[in-house]
PDB file of N, CA and C in Angstrom:
ATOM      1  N   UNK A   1       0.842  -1.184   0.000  1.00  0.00           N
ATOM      2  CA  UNK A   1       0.000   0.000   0.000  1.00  0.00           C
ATOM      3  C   UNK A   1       0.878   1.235   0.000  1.00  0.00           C
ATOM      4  N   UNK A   2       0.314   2.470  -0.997  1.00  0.00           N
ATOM      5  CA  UNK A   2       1.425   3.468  -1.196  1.00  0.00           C
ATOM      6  C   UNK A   2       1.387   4.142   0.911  1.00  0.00           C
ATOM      7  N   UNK A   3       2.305   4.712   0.588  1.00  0.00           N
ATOM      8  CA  UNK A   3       2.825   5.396   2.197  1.00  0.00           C
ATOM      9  C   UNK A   3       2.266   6.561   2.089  1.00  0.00           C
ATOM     10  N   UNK A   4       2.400   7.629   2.648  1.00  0.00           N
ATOM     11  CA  UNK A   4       2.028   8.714   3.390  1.00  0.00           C
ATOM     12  C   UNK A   4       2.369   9.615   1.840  1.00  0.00           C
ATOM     13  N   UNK A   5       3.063   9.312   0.786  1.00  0.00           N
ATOM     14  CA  UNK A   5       3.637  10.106  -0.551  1.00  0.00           C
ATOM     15  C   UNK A   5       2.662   9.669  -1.886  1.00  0.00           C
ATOM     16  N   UNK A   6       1.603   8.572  -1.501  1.00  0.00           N
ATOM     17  CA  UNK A   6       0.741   8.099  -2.412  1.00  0.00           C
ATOM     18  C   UNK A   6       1.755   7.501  -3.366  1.00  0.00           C
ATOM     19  N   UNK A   7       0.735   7.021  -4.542  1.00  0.00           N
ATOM     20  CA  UNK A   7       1.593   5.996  -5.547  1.00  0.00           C
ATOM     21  C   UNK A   7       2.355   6.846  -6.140  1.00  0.00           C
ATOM     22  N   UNK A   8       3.438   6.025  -6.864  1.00  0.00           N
ATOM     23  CA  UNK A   8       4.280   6.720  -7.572  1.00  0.00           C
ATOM     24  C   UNK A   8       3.537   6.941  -8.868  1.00  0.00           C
ATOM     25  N   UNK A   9       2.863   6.035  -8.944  1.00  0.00           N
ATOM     26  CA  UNK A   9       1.834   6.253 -10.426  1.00  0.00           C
ATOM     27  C   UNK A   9       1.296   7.538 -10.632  1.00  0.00           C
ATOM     28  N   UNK A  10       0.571   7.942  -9.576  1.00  0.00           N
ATOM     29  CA  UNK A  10       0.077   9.140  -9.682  1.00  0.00           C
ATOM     30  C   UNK A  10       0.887  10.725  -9.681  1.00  0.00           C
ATOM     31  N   UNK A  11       2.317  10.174  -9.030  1.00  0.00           N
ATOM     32  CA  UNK A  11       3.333  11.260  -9.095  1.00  0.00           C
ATOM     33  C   UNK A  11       3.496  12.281 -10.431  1.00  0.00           C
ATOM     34  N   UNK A  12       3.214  13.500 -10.173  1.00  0.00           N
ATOM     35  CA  UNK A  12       2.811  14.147 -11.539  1.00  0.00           C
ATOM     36  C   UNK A  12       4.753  14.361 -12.040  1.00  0.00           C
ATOM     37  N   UNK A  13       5.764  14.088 -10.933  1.00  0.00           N
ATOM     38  CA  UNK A  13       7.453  14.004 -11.510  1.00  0.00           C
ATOM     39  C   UNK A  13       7.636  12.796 -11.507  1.00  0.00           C
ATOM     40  N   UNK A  14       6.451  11.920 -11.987  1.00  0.00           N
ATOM     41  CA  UNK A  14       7.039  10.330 -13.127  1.00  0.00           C
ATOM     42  C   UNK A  14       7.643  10.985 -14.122  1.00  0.00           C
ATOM     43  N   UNK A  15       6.924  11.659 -15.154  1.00  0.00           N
ATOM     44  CA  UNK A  15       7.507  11.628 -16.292  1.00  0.00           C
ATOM     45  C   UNK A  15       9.174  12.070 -16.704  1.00  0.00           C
ATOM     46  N   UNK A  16       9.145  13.418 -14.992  1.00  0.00           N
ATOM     47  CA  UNK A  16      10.203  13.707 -15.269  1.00  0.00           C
ATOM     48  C   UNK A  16      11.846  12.686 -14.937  1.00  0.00           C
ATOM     49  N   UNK A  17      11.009  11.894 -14.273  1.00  0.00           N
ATOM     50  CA  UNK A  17      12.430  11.094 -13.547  1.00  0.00           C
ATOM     51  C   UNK A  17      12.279   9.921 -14.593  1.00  0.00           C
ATOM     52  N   UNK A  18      11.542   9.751 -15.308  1.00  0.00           N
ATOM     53  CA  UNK A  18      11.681   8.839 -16.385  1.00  0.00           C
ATOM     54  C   UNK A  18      12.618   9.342 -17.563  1.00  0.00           C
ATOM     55  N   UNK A  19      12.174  10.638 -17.816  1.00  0.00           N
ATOM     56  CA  UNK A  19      12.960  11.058 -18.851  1.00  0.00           C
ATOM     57  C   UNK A  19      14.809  11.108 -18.623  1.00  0.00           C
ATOM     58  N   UNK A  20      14.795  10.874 -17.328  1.00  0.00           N
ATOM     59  CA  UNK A  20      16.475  11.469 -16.792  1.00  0.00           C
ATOM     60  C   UNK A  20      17.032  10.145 -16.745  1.00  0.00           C
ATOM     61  N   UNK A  21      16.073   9.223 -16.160  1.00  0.00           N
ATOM     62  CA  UNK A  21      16.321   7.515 -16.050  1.00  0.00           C
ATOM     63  C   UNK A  21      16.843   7.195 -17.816  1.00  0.00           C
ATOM     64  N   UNK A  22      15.934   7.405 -18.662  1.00  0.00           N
ATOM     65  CA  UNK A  22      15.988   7.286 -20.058  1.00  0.00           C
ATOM     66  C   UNK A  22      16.944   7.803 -20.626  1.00  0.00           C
ATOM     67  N   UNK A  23      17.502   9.051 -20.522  1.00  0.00           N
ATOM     68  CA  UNK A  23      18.730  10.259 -21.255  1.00  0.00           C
ATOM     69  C   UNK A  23      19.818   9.014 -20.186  1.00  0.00           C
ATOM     70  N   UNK A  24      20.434   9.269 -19.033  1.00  0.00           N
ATOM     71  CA  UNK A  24      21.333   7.579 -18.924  1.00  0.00           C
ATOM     72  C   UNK A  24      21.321   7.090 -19.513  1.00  0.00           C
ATOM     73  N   UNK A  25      20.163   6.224 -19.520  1.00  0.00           N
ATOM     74  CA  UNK A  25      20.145   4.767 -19.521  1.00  0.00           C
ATOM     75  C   UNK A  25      20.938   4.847 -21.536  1.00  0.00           C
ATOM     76  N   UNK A  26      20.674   5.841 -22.162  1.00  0.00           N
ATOM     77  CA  UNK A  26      21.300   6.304 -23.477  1.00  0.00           C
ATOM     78  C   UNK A  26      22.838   5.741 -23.376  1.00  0.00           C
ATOM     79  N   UNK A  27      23.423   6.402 -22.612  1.00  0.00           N
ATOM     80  CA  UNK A  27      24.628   6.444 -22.038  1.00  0.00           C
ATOM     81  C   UNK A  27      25.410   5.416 -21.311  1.00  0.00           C
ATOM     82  N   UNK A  28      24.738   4.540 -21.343  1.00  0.00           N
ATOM     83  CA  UNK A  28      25.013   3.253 -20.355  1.00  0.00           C
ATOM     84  C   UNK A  28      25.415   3.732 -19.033  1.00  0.00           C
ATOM     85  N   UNK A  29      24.709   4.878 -18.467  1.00  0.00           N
ATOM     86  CA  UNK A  29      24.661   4.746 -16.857  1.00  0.00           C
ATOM     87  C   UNK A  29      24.453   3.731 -16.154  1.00  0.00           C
ATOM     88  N   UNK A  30      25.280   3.021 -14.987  1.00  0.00           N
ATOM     89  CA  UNK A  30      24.989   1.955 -14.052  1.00  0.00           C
ATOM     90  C   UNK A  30      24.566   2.246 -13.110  1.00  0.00           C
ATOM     91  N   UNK A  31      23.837   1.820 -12.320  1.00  0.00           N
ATOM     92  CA  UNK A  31      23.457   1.774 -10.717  1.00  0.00           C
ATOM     93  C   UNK A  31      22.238   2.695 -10.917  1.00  0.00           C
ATOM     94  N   UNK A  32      21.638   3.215 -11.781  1.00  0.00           N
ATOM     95  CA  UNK A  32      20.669   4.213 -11.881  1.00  0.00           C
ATOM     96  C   UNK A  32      19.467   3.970 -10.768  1.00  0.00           C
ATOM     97  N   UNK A  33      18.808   4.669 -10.124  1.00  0.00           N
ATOM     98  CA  UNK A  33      18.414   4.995  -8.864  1.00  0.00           C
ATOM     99  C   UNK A  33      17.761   6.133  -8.714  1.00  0.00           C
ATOM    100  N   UNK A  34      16.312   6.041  -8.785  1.00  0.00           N
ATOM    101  CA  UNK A  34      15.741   7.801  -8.083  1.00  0.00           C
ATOM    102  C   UNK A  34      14.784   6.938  -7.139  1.00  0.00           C
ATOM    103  N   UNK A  35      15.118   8.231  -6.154  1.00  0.00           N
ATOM    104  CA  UNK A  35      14.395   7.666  -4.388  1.00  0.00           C
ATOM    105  C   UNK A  35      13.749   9.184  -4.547  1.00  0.00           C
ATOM    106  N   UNK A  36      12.793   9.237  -3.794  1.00  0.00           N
ATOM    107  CA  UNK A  36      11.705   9.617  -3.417  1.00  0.00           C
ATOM    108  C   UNK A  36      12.221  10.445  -2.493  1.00  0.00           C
ATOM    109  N   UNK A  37      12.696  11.400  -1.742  1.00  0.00           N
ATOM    110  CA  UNK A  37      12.835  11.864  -0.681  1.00  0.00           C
ATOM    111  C   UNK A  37      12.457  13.212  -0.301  1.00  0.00           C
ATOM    112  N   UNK A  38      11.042  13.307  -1.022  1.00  0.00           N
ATOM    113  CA  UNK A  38       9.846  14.751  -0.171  1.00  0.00           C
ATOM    114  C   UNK A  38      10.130  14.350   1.917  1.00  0.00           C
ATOM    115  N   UNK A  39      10.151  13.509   1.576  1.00  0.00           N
ATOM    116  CA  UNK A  39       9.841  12.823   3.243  1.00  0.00           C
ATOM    117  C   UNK A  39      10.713  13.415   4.344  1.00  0.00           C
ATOM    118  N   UNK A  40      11.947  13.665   3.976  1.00  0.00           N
ATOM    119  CA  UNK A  40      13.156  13.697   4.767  1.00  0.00           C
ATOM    120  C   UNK A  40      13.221  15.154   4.804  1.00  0.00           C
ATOM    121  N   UNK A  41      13.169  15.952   3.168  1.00  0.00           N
ATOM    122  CA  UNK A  41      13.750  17.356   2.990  1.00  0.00           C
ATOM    123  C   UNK A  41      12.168  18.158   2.053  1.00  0.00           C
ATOM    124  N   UNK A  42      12.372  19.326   2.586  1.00  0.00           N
ATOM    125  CA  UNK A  42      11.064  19.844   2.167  1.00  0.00           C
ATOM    126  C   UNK A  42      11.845  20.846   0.458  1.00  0.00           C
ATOM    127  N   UNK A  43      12.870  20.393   0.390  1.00  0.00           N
ATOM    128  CA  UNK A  43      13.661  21.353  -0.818  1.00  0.00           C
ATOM    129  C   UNK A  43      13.802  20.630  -1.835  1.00  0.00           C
ATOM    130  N   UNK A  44      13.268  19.123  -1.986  1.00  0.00           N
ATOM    131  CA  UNK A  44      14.060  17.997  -2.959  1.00  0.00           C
ATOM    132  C   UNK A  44      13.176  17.177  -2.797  1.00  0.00           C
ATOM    133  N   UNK A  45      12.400  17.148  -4.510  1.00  0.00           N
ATOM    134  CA  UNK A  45      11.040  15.544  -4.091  1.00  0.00           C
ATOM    135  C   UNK A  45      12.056  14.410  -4.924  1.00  0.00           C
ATOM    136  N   UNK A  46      12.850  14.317  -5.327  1.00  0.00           N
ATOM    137  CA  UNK A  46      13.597  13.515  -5.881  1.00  0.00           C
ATOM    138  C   UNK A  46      15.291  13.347  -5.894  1.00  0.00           C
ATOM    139  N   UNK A  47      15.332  12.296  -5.592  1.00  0.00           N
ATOM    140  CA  UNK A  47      17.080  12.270  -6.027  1.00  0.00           C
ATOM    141  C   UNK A  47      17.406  11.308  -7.178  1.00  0.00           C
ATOM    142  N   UNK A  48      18.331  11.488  -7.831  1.00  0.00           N
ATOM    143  CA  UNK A  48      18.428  10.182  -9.251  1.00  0.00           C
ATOM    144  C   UNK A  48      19.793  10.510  -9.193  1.00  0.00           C
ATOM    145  N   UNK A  49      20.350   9.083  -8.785  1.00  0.00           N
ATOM    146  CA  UNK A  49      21.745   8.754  -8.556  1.00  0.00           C
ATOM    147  C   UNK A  49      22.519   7.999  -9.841  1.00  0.00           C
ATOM    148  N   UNK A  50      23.346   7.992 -10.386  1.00  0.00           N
ATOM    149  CA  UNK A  50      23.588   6.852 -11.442  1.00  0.00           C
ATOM    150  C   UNK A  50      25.353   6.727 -11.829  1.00  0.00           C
ATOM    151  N   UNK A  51      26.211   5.813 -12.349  1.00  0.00           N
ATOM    152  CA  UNK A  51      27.167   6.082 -12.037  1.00  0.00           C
ATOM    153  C   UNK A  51      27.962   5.696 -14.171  1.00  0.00           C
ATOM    154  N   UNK A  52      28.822   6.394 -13.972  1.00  0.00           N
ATOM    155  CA  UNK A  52      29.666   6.304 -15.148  1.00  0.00           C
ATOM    156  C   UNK A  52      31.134   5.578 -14.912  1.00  0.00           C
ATOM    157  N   UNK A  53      31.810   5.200 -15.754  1.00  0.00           N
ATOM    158  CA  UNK A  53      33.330   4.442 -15.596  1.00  0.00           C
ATOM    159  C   UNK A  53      34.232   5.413 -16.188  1.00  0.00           C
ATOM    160  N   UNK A  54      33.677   6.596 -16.241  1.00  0.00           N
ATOM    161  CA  UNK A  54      35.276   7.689 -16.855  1.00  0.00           C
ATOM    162  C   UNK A  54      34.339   8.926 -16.915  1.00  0.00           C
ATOM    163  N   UNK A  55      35.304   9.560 -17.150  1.00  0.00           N
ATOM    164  CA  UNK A  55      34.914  10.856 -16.988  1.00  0.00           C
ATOM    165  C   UNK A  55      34.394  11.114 -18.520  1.00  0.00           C
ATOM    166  N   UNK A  56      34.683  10.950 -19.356  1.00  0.00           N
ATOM    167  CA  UNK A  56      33.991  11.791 -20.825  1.00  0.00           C
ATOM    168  C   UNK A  56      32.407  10.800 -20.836  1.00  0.00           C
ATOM    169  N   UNK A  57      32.711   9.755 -20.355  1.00  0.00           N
ATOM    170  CA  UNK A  57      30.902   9.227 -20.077  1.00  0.00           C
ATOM    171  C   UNK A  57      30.384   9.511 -19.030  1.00  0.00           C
ATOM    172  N   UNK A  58      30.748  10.356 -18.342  1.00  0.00           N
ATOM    173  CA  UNK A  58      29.838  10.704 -16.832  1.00  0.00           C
ATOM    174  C   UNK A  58      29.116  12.003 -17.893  1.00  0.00           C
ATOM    175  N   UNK A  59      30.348  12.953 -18.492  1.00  0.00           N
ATOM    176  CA  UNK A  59      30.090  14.250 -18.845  1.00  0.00           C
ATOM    177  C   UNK A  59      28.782  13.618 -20.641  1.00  0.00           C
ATOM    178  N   UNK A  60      28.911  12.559 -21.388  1.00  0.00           N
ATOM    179  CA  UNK A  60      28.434  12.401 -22.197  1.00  0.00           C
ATOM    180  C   UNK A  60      26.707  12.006 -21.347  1.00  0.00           C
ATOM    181  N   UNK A  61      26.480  11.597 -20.517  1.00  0.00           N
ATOM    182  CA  UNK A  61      25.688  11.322 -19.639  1.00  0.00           C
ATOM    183  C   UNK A  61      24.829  12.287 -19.069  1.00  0.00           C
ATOM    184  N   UNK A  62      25.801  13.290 -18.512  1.00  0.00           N
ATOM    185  CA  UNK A  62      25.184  14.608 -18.114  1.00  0.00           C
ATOM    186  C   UNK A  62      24.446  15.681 -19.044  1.00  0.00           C
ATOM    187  N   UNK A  63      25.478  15.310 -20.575  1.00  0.00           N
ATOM    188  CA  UNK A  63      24.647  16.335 -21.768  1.00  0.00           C
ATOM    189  C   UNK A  63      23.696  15.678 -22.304  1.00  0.00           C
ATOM    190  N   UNK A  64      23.535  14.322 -22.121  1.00  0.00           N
ATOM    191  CA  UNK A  64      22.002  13.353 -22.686  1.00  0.00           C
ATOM    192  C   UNK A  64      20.945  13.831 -21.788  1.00  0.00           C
ATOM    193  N   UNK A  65      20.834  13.816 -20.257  1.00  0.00           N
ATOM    194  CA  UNK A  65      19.754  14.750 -19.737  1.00  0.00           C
ATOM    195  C   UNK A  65      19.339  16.139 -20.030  1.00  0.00           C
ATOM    196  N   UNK A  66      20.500  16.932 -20.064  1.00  0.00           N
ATOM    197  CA  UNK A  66      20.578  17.707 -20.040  1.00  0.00           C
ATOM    198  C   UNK A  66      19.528  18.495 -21.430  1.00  0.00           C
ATOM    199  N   UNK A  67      20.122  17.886 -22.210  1.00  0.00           N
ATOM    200  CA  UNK A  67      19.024  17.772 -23.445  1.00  0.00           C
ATOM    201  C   UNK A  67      17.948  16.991 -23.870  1.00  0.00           C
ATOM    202  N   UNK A  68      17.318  15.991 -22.980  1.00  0.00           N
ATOM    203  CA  UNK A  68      16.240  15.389 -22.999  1.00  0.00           C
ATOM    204  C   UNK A  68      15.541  16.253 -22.228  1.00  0.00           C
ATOM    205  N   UNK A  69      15.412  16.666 -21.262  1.00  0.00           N
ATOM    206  CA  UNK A  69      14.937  17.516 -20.347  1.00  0.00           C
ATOM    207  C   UNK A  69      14.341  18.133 -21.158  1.00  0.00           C
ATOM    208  N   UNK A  70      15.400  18.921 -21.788  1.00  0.00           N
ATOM    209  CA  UNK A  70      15.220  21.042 -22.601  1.00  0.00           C
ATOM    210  C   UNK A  70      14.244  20.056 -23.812  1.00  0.00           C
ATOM    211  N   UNK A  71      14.354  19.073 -24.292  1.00  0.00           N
ATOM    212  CA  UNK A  71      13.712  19.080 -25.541  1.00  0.00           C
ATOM    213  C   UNK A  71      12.156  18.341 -25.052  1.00  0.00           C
ATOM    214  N   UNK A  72      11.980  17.617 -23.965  1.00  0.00           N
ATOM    215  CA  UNK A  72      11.006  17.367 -23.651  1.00  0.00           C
ATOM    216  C   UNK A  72       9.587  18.149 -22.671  1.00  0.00           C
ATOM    217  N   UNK A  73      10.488  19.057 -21.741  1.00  0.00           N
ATOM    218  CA  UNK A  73      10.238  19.884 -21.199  1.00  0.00           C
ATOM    219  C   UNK A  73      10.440  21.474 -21.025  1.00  0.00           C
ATOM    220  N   UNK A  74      11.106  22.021 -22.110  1.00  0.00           N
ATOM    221  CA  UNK A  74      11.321  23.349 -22.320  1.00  0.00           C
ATOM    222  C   UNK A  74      12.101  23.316 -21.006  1.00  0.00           C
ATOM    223  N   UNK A  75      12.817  22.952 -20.279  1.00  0.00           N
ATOM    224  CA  UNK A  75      13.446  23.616 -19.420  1.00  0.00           C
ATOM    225  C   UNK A  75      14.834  23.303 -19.329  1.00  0.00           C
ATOM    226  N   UNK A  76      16.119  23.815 -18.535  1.00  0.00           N
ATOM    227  CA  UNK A  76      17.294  22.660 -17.980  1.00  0.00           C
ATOM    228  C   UNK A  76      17.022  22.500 -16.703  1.00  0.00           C
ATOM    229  N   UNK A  77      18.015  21.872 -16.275  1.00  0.00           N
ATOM    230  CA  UNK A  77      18.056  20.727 -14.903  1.00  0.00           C
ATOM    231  C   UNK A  77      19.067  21.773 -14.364  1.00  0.00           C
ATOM    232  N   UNK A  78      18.844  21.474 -13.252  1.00  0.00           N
ATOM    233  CA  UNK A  78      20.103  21.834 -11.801  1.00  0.00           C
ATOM    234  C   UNK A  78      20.437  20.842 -11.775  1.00  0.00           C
ATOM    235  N   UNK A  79      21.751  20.697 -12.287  1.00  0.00           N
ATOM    236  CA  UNK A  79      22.780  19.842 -11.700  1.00  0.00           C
ATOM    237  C   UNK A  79      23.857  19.729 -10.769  1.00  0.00           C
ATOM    238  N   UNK A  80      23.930  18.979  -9.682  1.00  0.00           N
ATOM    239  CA  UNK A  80      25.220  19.053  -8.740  1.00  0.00           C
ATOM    240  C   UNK A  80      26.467  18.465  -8.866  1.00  0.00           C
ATOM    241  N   UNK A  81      27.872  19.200  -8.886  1.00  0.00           N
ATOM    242  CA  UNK A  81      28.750  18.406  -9.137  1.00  0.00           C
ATOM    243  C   UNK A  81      29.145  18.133 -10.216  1.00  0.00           C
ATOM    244  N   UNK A  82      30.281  18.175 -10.714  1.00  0.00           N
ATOM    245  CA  UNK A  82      30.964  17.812 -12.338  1.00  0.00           C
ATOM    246  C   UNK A  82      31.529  16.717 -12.443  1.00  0.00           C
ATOM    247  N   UNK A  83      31.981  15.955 -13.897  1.00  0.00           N
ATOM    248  CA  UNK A  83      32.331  14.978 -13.851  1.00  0.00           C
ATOM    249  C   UNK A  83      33.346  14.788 -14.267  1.00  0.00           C
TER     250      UNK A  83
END
């Protein structure tokens, strides 16, 4: 039964953590991972973790969201951290 955050189904930032899961998964990101964490921090309904084996595929990784985002959603991403 969903928790106190309701289903993820109904989460109106599915689409967006799909699209970021997807721009990776392009890239052969490993360990890919988004947790939920409205619960903990009132500044962050999502985290999406994922990992690269070098640096020009962390950074080839970072410009596949980066532009799935802008082309799916008119917007860019805040990103933390370089690769």
């Amino acid at each position: 039964s969903p928790g106190a955050q309701g289903s993820m189904e109904d989460d109106p930032l599915l689409p967006t953590i799909h699209c970021i899961a997807k721009a990776a998964d392009k890239r052969k990101a490993a360990g890919i991972l988004a947790m939920r964490v409205s619960h903990v921090t009132f500044t962050t309904e999502f985290f999406v973790n994922m990992m690269g084996n070098s640096r020009p595929q962390n950074q080839a990784i970072a410009a596949s969201i980066e532009e799935d985002m802008e082309e799916m959603f008119g917007r860019k991403c805040q990103m933390e951290g370089t690769a």
